[in-house]
N, C-alpha and C. Protein backbone atom coordinates (compact mmCIF):
# COMPACT_ATOMS: atom_id res chain seq x y z
N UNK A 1 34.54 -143.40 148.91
CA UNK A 1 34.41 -142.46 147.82
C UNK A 1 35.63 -142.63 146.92
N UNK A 2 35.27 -143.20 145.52
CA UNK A 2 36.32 -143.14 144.54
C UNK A 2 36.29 -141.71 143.65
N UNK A 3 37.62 -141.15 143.24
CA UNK A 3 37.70 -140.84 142.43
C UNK A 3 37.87 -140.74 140.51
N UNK A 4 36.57 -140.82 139.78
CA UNK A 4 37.05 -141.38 138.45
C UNK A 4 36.53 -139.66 137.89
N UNK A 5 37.25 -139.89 136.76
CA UNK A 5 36.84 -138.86 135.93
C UNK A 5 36.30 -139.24 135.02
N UNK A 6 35.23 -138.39 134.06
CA UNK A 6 34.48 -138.73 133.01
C UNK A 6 35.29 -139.18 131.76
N UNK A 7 34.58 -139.48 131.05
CA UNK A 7 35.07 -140.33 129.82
C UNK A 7 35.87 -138.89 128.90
N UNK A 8 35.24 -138.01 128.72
CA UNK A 8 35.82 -136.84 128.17
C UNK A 8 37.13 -136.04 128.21
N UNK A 9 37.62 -136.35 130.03
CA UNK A 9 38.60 -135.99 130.82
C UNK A 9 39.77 -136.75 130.79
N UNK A 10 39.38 -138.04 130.92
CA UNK A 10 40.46 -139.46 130.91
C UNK A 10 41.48 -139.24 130.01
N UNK A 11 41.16 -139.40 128.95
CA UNK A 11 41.81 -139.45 127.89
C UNK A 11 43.17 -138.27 128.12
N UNK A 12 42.31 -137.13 128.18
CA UNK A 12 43.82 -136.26 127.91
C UNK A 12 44.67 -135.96 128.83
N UNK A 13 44.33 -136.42 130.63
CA UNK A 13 45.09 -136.37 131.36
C UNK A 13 46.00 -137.34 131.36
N UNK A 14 45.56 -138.46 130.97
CA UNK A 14 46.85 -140.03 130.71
C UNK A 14 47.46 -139.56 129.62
N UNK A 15 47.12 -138.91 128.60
CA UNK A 15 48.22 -139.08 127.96
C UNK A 15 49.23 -137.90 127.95
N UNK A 16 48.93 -136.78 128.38
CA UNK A 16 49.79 -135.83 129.20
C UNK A 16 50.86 -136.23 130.28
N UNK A 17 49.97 -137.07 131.22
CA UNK A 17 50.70 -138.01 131.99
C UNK A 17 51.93 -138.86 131.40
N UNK A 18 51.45 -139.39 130.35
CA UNK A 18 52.82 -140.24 129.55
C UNK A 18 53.65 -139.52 129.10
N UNK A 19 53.22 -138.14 128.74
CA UNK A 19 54.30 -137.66 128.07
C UNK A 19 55.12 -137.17 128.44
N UNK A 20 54.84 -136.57 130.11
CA UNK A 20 55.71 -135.95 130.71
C UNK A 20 56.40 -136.61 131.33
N UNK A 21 55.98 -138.44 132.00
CA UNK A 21 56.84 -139.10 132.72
C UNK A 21 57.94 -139.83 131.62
N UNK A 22 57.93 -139.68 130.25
CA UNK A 22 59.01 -139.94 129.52
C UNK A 22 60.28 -139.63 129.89
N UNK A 23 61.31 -140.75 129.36
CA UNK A 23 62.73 -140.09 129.32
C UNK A 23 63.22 -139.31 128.12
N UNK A 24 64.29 -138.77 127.76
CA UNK A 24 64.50 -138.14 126.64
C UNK A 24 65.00 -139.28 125.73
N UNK A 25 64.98 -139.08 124.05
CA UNK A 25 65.28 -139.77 123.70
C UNK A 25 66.53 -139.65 122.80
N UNK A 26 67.14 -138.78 123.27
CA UNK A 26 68.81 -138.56 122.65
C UNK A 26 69.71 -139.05 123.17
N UNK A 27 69.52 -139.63 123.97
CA UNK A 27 70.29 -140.36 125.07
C UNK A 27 70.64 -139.48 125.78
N UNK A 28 70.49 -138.20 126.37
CA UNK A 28 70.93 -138.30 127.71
C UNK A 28 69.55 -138.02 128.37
N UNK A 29 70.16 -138.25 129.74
CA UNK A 29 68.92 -139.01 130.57
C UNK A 29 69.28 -138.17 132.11
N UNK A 30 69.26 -137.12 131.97
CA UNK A 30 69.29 -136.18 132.77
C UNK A 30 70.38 -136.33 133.92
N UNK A 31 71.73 -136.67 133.50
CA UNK A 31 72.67 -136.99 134.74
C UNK A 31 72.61 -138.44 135.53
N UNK A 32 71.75 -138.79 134.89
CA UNK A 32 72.24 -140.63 135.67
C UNK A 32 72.38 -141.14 134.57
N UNK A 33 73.97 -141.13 134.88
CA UNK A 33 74.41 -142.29 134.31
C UNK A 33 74.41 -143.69 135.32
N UNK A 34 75.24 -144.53 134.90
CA UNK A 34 75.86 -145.46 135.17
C UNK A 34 76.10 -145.74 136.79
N UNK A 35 76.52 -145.21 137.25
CA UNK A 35 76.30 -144.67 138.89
C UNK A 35 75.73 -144.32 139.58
N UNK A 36 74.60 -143.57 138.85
CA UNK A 36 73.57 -143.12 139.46
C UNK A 36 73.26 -143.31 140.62
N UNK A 37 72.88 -143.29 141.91
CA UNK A 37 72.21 -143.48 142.92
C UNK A 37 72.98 -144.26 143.79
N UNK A 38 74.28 -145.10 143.40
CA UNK A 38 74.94 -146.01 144.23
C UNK A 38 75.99 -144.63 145.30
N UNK A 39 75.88 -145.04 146.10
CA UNK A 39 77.20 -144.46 147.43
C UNK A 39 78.45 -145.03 147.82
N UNK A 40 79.26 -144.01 147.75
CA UNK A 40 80.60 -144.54 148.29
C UNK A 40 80.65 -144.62 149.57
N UNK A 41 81.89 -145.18 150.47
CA UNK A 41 82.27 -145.85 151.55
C UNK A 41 82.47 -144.48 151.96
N UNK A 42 82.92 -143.27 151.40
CA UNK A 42 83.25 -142.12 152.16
C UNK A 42 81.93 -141.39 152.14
N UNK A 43 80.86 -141.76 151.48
CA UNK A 43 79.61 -140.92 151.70
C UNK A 43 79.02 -141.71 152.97
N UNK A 44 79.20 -142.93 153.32
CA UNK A 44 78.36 -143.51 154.72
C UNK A 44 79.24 -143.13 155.50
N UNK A 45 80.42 -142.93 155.70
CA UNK A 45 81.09 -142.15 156.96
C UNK A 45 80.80 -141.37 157.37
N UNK A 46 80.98 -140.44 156.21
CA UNK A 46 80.28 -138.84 156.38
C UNK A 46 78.52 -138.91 157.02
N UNK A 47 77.79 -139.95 156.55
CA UNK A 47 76.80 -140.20 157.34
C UNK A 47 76.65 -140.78 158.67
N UNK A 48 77.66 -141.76 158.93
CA UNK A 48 77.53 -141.86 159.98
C UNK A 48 78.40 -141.27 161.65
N UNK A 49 78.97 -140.15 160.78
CA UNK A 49 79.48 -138.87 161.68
C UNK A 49 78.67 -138.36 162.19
N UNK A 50 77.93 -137.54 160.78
CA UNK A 50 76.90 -136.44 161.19
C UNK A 50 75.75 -137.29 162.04
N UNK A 51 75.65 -138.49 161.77
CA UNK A 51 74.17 -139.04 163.03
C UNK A 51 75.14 -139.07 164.17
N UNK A 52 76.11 -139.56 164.57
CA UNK A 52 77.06 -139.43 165.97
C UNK A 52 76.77 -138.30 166.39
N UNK A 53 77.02 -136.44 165.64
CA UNK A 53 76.93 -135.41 166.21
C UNK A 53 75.48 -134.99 166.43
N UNK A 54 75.16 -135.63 165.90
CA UNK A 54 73.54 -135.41 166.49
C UNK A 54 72.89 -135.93 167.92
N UNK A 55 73.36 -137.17 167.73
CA UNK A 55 72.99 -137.83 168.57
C UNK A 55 73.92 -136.75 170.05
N UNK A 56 75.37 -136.37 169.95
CA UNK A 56 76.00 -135.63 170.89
C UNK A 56 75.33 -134.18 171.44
N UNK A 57 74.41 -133.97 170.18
CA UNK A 57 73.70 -132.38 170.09
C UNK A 57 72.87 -132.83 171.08
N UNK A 58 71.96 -133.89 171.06
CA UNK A 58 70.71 -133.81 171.49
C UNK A 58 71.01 -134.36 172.78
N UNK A 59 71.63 -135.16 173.72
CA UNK A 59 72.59 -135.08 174.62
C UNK A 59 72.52 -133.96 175.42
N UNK A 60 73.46 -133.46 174.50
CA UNK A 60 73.88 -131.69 175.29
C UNK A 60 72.15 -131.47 175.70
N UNK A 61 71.56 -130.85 174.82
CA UNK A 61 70.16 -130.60 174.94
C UNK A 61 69.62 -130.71 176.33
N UNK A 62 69.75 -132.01 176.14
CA UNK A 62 68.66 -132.43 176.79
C UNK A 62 69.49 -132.41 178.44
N UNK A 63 70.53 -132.65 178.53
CA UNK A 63 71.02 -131.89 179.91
C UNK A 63 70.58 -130.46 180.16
N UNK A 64 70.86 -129.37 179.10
CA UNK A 64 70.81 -128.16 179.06
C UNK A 64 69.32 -127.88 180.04
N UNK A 65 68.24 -128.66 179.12
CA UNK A 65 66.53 -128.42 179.46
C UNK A 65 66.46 -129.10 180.72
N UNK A 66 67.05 -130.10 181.13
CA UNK A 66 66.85 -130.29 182.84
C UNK A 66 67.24 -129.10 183.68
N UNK A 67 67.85 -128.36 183.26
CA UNK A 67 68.51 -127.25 184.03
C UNK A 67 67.54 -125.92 184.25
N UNK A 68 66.20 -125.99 182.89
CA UNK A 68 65.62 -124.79 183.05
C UNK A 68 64.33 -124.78 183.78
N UNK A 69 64.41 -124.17 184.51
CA UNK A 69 62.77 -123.80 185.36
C UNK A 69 61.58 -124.11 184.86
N UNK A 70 60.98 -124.70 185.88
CA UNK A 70 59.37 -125.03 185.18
C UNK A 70 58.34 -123.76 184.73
N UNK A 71 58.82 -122.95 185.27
CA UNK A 71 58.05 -121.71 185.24
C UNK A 71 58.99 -119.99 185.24
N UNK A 72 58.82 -119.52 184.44
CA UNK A 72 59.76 -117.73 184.40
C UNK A 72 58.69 -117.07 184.81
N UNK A 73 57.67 -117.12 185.51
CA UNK A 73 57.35 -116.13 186.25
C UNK A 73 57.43 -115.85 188.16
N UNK A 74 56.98 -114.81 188.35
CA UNK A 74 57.59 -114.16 189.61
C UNK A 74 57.29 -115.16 190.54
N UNK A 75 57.83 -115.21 191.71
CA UNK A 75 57.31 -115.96 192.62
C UNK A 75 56.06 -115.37 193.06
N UNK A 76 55.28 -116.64 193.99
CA UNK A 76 54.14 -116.28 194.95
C UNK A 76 54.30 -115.37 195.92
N UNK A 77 53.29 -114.37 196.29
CA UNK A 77 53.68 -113.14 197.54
C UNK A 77 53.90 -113.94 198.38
N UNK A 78 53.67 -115.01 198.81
CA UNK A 78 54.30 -115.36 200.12
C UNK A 78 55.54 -115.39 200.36
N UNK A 79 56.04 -116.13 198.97
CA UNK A 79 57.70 -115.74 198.96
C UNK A 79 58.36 -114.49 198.78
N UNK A 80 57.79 -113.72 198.47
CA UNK A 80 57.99 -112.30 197.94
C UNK A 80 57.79 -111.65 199.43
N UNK A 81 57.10 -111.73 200.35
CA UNK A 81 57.00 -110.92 201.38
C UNK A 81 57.62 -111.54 202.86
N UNK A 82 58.45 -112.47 202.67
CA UNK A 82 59.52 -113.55 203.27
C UNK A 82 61.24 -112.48 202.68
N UNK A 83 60.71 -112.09 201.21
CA UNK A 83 61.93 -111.38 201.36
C UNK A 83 62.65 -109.93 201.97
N UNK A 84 61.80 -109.52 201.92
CA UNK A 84 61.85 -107.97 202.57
C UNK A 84 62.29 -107.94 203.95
N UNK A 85 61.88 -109.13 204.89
CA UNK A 85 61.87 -109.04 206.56
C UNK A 85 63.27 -109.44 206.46
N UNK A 86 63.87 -110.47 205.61
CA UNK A 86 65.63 -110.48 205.59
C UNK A 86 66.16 -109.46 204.99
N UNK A 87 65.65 -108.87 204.14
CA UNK A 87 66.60 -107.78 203.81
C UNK A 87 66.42 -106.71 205.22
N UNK A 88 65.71 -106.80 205.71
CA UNK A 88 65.27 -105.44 207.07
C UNK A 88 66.72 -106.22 208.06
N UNK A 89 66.39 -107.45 208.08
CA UNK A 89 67.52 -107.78 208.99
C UNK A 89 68.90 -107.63 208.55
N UNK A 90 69.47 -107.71 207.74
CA UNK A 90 70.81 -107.43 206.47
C UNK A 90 70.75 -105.96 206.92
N UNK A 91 70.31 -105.58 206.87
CA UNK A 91 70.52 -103.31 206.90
C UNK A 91 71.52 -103.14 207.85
N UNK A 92 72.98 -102.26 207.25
CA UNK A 92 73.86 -101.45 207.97
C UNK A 92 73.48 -100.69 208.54
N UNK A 93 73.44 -100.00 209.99
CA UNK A 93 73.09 -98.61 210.33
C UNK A 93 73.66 -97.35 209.36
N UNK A 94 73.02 -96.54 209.28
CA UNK A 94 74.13 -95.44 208.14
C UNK A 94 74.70 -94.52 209.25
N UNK A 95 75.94 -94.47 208.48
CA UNK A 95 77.06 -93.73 209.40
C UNK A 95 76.41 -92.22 209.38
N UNK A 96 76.89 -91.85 210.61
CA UNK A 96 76.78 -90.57 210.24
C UNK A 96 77.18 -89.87 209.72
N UNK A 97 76.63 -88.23 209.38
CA UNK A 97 77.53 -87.21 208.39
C UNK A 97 78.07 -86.25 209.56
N UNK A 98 79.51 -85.97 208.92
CA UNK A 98 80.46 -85.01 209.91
C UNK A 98 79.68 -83.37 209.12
N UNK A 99 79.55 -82.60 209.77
CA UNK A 99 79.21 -81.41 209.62
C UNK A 99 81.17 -80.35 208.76
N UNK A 100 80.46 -79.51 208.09
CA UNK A 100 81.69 -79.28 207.64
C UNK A 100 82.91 -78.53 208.53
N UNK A 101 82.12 -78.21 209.56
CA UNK A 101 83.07 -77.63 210.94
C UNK A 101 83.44 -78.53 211.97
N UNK A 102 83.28 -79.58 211.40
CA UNK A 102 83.87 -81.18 212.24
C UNK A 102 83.00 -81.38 213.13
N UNK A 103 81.44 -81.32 213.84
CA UNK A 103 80.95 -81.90 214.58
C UNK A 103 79.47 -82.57 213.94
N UNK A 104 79.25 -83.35 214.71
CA UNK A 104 78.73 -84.76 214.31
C UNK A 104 77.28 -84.05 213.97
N UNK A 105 76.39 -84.68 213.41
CA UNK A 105 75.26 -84.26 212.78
C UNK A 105 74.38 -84.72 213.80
N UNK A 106 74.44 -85.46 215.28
CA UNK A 106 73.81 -85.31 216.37
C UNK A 106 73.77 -84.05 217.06
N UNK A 107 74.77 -83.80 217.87
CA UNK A 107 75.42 -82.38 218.43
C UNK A 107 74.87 -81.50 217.65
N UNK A 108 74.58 -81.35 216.06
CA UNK A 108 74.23 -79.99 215.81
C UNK A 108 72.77 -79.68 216.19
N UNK A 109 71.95 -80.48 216.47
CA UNK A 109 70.24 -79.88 216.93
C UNK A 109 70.44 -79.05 217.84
């Protein structure tokens, strides 16, 4: 499938087209001069810094993302009900409470 336009249409889009891809004709030419577009030795440094720190960014990165979990959600109950029977085993007895007339909170029943 080509695109043409009718004979009616042609005409005034080309030459709209020309007129706008013109340069000016007073001579100036919108900031390029003479130099235009060429780079200095201190603009490829500066470029080839910033690709070094990139390259150091993505580095870091990518150590960082080996480090994170395949998954943030909870574990499976199996593991979940594996934890409770060690915490039962971990449990301090609780001390007892002294009564405020100094005898033990057994003795008082």
């Amino acid at each position: 499938m080509s695109l043409t336009l009718p004979a009616g249409v042609a005409l005034p889009v080309t030459a709209s087209a020309l007129v706008l891809t013109q340069q000016p004709g007073d001579g100036d030419n919108g900031g390029q001069g003479e130099d235009f577009g060429k780079s200095s030795p201190v603009g490829f440094l500066v470029l080839i810094l910033f690709l070094i720190a990139v390259a150091f960014l993505v580095r870091s990165m990518t150590k960082h993302l080996k480090r994170v979990p395949a998954s943030f959600d909870e574990p499976p109950a199996e593991e979940a009900a594996v934890k409770p029977e060690v915490a039962e085993k971990t449990e301090e007895p609780e001390p007892e409470k002294k009564q405020p007339n100094g005898a033990s909170s057994a003795s008082a029943d």
